[in-house]
Protein backbone atom coordinates (compact mmCIF):
# COMPACT_ATOMS: atom_id res chain seq x y z
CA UNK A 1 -23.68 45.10 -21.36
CA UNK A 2 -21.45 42.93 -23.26
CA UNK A 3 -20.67 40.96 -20.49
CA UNK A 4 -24.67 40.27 -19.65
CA UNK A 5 -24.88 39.39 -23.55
CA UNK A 6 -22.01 36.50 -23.09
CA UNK A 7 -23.42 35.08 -20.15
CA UNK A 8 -26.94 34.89 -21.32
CA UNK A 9 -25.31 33.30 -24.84
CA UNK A 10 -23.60 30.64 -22.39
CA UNK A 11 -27.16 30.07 -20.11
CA UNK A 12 -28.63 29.48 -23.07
CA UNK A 13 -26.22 26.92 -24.71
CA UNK A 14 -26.76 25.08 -21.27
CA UNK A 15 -30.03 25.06 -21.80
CA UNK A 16 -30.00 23.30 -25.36
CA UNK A 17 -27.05 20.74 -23.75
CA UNK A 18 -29.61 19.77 -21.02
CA UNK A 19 -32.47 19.52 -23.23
CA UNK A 20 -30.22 17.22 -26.07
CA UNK A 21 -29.10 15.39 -22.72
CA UNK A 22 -32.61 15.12 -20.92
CA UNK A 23 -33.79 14.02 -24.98
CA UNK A 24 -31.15 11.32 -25.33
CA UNK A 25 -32.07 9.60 -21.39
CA UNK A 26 -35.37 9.46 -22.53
CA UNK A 27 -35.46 8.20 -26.12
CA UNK A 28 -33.46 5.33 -24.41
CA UNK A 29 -35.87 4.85 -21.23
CA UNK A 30 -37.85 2.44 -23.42
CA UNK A 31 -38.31 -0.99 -23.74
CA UNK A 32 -37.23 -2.81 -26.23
CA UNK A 33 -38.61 -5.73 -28.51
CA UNK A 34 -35.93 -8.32 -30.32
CA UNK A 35 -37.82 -9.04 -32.92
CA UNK A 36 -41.52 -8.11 -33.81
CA UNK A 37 -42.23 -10.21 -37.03
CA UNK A 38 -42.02 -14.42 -36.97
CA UNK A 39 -41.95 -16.68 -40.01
CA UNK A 40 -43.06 -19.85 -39.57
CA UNK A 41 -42.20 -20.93 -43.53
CA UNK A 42 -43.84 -23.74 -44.84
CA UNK A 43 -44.89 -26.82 -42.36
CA UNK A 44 -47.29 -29.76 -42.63
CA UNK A 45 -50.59 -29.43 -40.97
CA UNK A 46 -50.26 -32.76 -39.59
CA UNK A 47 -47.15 -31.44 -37.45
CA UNK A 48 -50.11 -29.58 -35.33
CA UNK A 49 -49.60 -26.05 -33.19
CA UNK A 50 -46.57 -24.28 -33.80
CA UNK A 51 -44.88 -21.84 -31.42
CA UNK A 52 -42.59 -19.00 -31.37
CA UNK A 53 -41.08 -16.90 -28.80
CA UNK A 54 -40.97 -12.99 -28.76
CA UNK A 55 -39.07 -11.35 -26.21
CA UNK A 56 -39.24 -7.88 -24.12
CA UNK A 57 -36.39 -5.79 -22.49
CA UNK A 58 -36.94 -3.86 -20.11
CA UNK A 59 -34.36 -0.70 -20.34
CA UNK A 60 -36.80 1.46 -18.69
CA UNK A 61 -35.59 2.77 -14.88
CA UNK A 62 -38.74 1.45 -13.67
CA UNK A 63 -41.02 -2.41 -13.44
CA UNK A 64 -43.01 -2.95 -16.69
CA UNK A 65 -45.74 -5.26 -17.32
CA UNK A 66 -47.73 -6.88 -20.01
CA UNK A 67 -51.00 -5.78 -19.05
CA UNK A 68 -52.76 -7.48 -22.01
CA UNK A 69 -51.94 -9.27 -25.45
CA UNK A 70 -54.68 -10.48 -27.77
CA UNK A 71 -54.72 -11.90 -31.29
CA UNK A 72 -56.75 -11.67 -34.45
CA UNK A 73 -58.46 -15.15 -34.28
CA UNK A 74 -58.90 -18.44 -32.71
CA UNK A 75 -56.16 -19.52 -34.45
CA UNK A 76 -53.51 -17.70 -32.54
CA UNK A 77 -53.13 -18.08 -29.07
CA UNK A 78 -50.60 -15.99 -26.52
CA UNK A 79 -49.15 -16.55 -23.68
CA UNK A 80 -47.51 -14.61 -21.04
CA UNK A 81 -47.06 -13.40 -17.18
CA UNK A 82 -48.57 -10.66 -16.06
CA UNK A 83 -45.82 -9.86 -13.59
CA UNK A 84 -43.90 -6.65 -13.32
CA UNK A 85 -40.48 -6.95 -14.93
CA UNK A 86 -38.00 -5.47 -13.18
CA UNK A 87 -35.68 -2.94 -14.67
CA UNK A 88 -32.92 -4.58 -17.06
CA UNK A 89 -35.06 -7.93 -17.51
CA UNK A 90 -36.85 -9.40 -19.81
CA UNK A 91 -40.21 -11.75 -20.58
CA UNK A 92 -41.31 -13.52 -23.43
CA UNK A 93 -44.87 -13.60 -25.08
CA UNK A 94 -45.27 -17.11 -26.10
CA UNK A 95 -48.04 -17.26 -29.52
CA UNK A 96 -48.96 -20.60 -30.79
CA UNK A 97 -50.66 -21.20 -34.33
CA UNK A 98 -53.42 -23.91 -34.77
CA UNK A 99 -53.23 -25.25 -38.64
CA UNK A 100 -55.65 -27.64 -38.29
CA UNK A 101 -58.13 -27.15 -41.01
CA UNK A 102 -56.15 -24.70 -42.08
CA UNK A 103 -54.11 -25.02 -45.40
CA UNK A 104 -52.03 -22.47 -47.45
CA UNK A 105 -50.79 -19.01 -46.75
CA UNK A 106 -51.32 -17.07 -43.17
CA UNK A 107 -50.96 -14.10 -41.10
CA UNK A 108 -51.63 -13.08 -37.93
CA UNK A 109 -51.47 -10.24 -35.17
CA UNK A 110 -51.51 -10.26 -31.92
CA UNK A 111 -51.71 -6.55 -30.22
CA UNK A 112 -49.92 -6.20 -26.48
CA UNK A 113 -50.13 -3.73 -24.24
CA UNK A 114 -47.77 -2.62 -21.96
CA UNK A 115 -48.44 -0.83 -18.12
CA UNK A 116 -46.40 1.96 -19.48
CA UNK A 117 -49.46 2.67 -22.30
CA UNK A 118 -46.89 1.56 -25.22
CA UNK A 119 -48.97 -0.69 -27.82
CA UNK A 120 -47.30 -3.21 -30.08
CA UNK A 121 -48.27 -5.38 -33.18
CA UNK A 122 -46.32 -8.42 -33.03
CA UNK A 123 -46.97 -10.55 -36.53
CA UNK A 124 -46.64 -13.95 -37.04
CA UNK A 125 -46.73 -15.58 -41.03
CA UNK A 126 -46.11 -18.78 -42.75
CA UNK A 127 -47.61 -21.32 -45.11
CA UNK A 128 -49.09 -24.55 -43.85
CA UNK A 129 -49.01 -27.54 -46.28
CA UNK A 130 -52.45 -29.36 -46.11
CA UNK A 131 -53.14 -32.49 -45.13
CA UNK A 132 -55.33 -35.00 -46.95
CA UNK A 133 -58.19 -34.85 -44.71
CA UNK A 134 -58.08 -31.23 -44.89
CA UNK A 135 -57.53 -31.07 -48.22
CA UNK A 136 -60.42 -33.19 -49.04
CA UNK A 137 -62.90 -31.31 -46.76
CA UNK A 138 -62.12 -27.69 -48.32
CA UNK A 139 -60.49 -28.52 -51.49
CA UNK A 140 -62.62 -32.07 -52.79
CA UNK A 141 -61.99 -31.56 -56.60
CA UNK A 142 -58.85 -32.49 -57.44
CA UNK A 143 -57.98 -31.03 -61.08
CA UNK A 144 -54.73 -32.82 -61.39
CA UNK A 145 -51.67 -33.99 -59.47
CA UNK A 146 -50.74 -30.42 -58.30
CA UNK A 147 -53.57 -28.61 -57.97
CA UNK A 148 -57.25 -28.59 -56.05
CA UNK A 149 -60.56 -26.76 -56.24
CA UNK A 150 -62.87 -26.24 -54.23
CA UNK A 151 -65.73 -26.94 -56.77
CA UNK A 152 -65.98 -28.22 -60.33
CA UNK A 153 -69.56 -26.61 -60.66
CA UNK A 154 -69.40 -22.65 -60.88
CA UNK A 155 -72.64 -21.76 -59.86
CA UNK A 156 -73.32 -17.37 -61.24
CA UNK A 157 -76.81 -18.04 -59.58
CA UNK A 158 -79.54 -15.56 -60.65
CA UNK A 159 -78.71 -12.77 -63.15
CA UNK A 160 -81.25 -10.41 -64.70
CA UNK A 161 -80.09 -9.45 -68.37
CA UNK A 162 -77.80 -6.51 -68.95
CA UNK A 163 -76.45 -7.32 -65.33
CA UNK A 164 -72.63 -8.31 -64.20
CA UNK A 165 -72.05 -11.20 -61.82
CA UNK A 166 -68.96 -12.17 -60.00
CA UNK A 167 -68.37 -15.37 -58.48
CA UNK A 168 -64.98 -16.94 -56.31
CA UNK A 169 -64.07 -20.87 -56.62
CA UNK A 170 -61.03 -21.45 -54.46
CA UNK A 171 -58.06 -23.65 -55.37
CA UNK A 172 -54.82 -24.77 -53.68
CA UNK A 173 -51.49 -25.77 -54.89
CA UNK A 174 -51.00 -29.69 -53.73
CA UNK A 175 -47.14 -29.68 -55.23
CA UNK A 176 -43.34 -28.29 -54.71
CA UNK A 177 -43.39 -26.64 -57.43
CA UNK A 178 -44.73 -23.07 -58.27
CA UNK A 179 -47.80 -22.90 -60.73
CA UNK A 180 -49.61 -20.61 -63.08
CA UNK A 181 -53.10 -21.61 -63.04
CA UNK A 182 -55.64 -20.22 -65.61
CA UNK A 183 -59.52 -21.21 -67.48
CA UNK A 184 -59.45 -21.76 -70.95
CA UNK A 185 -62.08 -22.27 -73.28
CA UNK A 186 -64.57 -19.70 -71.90
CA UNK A 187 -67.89 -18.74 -73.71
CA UNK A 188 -67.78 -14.99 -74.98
CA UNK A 189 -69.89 -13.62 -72.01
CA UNK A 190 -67.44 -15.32 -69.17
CA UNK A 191 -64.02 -14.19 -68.50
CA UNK A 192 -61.74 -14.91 -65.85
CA UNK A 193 -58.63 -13.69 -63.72
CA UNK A 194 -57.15 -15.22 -60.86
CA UNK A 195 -55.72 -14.04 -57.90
CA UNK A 196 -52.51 -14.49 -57.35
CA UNK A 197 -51.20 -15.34 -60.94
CA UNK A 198 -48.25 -17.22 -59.36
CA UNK A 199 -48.98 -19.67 -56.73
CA UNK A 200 -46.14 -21.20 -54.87
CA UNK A 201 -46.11 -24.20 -53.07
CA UNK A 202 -49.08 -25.22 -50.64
CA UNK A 203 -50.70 -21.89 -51.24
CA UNK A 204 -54.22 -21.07 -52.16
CA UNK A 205 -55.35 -18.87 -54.97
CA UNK A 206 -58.91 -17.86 -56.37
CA UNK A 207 -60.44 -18.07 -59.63
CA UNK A 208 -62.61 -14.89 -60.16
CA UNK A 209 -65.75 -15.41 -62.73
CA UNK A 210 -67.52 -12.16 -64.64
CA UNK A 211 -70.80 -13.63 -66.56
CA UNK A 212 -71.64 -10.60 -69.10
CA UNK A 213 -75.36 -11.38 -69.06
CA UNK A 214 -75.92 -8.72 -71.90
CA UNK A 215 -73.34 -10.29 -73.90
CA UNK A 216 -75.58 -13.56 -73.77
CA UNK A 217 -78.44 -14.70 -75.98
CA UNK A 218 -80.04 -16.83 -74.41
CA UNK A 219 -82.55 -16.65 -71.34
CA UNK A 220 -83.06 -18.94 -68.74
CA UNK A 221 -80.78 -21.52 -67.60
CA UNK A 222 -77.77 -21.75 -69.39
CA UNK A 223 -74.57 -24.07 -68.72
CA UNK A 224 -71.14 -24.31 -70.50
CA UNK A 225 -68.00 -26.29 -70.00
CA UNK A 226 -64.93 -24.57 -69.40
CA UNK A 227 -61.17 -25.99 -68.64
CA UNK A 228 -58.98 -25.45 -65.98
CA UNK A 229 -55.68 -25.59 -66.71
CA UNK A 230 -51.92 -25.21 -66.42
CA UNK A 231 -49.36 -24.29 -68.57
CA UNK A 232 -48.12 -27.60 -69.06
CA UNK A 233 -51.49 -28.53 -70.46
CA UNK A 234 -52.23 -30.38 -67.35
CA UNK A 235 -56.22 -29.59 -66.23
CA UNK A 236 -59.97 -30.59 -66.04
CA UNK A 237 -63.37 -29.29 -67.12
CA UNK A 238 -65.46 -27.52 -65.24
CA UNK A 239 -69.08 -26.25 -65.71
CA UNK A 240 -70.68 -22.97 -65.28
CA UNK A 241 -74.16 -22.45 -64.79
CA UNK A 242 -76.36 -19.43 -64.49
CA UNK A 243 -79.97 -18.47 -64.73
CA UNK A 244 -80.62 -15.34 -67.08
CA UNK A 245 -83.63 -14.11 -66.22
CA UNK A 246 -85.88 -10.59 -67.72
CA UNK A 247 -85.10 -7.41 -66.39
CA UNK A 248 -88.11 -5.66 -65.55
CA UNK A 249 -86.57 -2.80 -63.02
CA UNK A 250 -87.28 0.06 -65.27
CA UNK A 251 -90.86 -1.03 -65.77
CA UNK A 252 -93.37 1.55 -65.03
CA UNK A 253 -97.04 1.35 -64.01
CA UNK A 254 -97.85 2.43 -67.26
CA UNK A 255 -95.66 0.19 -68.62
CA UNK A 256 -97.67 -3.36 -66.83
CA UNK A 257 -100.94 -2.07 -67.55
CA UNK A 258 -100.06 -2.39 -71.69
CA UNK A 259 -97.77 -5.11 -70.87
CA UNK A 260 -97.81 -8.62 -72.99
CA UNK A 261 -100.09 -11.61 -71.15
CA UNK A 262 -98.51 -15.05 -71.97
CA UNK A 263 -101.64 -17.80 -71.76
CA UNK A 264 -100.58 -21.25 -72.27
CA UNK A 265 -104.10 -23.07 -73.68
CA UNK A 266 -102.85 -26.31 -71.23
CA UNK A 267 -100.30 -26.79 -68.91
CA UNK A 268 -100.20 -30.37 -69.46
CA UNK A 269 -99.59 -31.83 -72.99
CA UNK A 270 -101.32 -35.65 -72.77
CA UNK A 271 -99.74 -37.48 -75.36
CA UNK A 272 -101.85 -40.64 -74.85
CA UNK A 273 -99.41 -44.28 -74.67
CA UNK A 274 -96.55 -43.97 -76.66
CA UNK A 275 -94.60 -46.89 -78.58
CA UNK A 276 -90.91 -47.14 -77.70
CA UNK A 277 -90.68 -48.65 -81.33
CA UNK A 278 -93.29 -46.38 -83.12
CA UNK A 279 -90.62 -43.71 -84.35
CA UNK A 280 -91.30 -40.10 -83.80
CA UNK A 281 -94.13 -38.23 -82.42
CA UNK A 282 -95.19 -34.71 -81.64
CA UNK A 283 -97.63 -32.50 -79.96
CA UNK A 284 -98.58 -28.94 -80.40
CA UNK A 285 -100.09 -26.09 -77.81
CA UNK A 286 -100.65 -22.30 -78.35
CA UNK A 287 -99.64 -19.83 -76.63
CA UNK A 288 -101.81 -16.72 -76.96
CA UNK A 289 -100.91 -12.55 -76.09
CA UNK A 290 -103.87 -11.90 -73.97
CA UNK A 291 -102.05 -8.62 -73.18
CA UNK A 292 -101.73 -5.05 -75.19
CA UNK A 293 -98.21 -4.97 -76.15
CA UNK A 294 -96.36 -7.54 -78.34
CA UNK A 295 -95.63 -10.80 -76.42
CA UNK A 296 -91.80 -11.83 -77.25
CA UNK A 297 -90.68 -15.13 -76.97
CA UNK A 298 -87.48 -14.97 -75.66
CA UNK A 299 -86.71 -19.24 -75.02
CA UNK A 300 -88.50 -22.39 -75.53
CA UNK A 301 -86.36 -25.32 -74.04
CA UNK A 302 -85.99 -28.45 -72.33
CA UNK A 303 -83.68 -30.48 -70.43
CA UNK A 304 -85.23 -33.67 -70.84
CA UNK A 305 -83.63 -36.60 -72.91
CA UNK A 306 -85.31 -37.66 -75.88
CA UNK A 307 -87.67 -34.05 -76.05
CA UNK A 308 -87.30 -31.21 -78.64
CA UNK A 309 -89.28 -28.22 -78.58
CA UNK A 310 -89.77 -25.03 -81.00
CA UNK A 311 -92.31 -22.14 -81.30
CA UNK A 312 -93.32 -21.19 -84.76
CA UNK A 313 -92.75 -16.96 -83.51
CA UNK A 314 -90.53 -15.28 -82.09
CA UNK A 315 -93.06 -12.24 -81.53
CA UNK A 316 -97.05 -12.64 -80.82
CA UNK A 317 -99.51 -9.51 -81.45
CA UNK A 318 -102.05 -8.47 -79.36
CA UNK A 319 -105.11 -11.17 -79.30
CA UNK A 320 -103.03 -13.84 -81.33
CA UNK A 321 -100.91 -16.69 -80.68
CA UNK A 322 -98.26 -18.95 -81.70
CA UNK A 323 -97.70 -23.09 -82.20
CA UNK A 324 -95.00 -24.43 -79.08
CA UNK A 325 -94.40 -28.12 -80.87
CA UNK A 326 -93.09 -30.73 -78.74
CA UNK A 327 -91.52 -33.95 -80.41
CA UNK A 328 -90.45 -37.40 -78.66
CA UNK A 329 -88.10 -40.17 -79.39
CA UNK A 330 -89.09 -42.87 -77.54
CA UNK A 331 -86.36 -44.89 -77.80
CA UNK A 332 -84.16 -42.39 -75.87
CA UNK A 333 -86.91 -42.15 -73.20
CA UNK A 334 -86.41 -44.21 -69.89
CA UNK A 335 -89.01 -45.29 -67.49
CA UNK A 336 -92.71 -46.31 -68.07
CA UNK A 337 -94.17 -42.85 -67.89
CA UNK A 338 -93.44 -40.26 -69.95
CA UNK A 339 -93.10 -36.88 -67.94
CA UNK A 340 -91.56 -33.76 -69.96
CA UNK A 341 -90.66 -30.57 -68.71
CA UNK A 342 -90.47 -27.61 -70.95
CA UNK A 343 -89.86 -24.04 -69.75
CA UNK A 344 -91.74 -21.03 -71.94
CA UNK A 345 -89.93 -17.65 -71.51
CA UNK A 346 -91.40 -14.49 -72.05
CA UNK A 347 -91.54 -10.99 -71.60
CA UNK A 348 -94.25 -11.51 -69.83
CA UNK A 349 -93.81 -9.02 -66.96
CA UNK A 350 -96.53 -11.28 -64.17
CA UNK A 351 -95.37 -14.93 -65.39
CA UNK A 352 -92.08 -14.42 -67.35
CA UNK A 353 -91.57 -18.50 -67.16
CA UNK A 354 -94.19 -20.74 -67.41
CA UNK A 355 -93.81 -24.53 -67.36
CA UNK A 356 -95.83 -26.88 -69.86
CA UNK A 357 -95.86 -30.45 -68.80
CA UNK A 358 -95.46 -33.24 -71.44
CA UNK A 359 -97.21 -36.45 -70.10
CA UNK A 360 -97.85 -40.21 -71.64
CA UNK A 361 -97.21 -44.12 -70.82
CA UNK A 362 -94.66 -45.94 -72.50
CA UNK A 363 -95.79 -49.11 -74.07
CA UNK A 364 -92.72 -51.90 -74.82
């Protein structure tokens, strides 16, 4: 009995030695890649395609081939033979990057597949410094020496009140140097970050804007000047405009049938022929709360040179109305016609903004 427990003790110590043995042969039957990442660091675009090399050993006991190898884009293009490599060779996977139109920070993956049902991710990275056609197509604005936008008019777009809107304007660093970029002098309901903080040399980065519409008063379309800036002081203004409009969402059907009714008594204020050199004049037309509910006037405004308006309310009962007075200075009107625009905001659930035309001929 003894002698039946040492043997079996040695048959199975063989059997672990075979199965480390058989283990080690086939953790190194596989091929083998010499590299799997590429960095291309920073080039000019106007050097065109770049190319790298990434090669394959074959240390299996049998012929491999590269049955397929596709990238992520376009941009990247492989190439390769699909012929067996023999046992102990090698091949190479040639992958060529297209910066045209192109500029700042990349990177790309090109998958391969092998007859042996291995898959690899090969990755190629880099930073391609823009040229200035490219530049100017994608990045027009210039700010200052070192740095580009993509826009110097943030447009939020529409954005019903109480709402949050984000918007993206891309920039790129144009200089050797590393920069901070940042937007100063923001109104209260706009902030900003930017994405990433530190941008280093012929990389892009993306300003990131948050309009607060409850945080702002006024209705309508609003625009403010903001700077963009470095911390050297270096920078440029920039404008960002957005329409606040009335949220009616939560409105029920009980809601529109007391609703407010804005009526403007004309839609076109005829202010006869006006003397450039006849000082000051003004015009007045009512607005009246056909509706159940008070009628709140929420803006009066114009964007017309040379035009003022104001409503004598802020808040119109049921069956009564209130005086919208329109003034003109002719001398800061151009043209021979006179022909206002004003916008009339509500809460007027049917016709929230209604526009009241301010007409006349200039005399000399």
């Amino acid at each position: 009995m003894e002698i039946h427990r040492v043997l079996n003790s040695l048959m199975m110590k063989k059997k672990i030695y075979l199965f480390l043995l058989l283990s080690t042969a086939v953790g190194t039957m596989q091929g083998r890649w010499l590299s799997e990442k590429h960095n291309f660091g920073a080039f000019d675009e106007d050097m065109g395609p770049v190319t790298c090399e990434f090669v394959y050993i074959n240390d299996t006991a049998e012929p491999v081939a590269i049955t397929q190898a596709r990238s992520s884009c376009g941009c990247t293009q492989p190439r390769y033979s699909r012929d067996p490599i023999a046992s102990g060779d090698s091949a190479s996977i040639l992958v060529t990057y297209d910066p045209q139109g192109r500029p700042g920070k990349f990177s790309k993956n090109v998958g391969v597949d092998l007859s042996t049902g291995e898959r690899k991710k090969l990755l190629i990275y880099g930073t391609v410094v823009g040229s200035p056609q490219s530049l100017q197509g994608r990045y027009p604005y210039e700010c200052c020496g070192s740095l580009r936008l993509s826009k110097d008019v943030v447009m939020m777009g529409e954005i019903k009140k109480g709402q949050l809107k984000t918007v993206f304007q891309e920039g790129y660093n144009h200089s050797t140097d590393t920069i901070y970029p940042r937007v100063n002098s923001l109104p209260d309901y706009v902030s900003v970050s930017v994405s990433p903080e530190k941008v280093a040399p012929g990389e892009q980065f993306s300003f990131i804007y948050y309009f607060n519409s409850a945080r702002c008063e006024l209705y309508g379309l609003v625009s403010d000047t903001a700077k963009v800036e470095l911390p050297s002081g270096e920078g440029c203004p920039i404008s960002i405009i957005a329409l606040v409009k009335e949220n009616f969402d939560k409105l029920s059907d009980k809601d529109f049938a007391k609703a407010p009714i804005a009526r403007l008594e004309t839609l076109s204020l005829d202010l006869g022929r006006v003397s450039r050199s006849g000082g000051m004049i003004s015009g007045d037309c009512l607005l009246k709360n056909e509706g159940k509910n008070p009628l709140k006037i929420r803006r009066v405004y114009t964007g017309d040179s040379g035009i003022s308006v104001t409503a004598d309310k802020k808040e119109i009962k049921s069956g009564k109305t209130a005086v919208i007075r329109v003034e003109i200075d002719p001398s800061m009107l151009r043209g021979a016609l006179l022909n206002g625009r004003i916008s009339v905001i509500t809460n007027d659930p049917s016709s929230p903004v209604q526009t009241l035309r301010v007409v006349g001929e200039l005399e000399p």
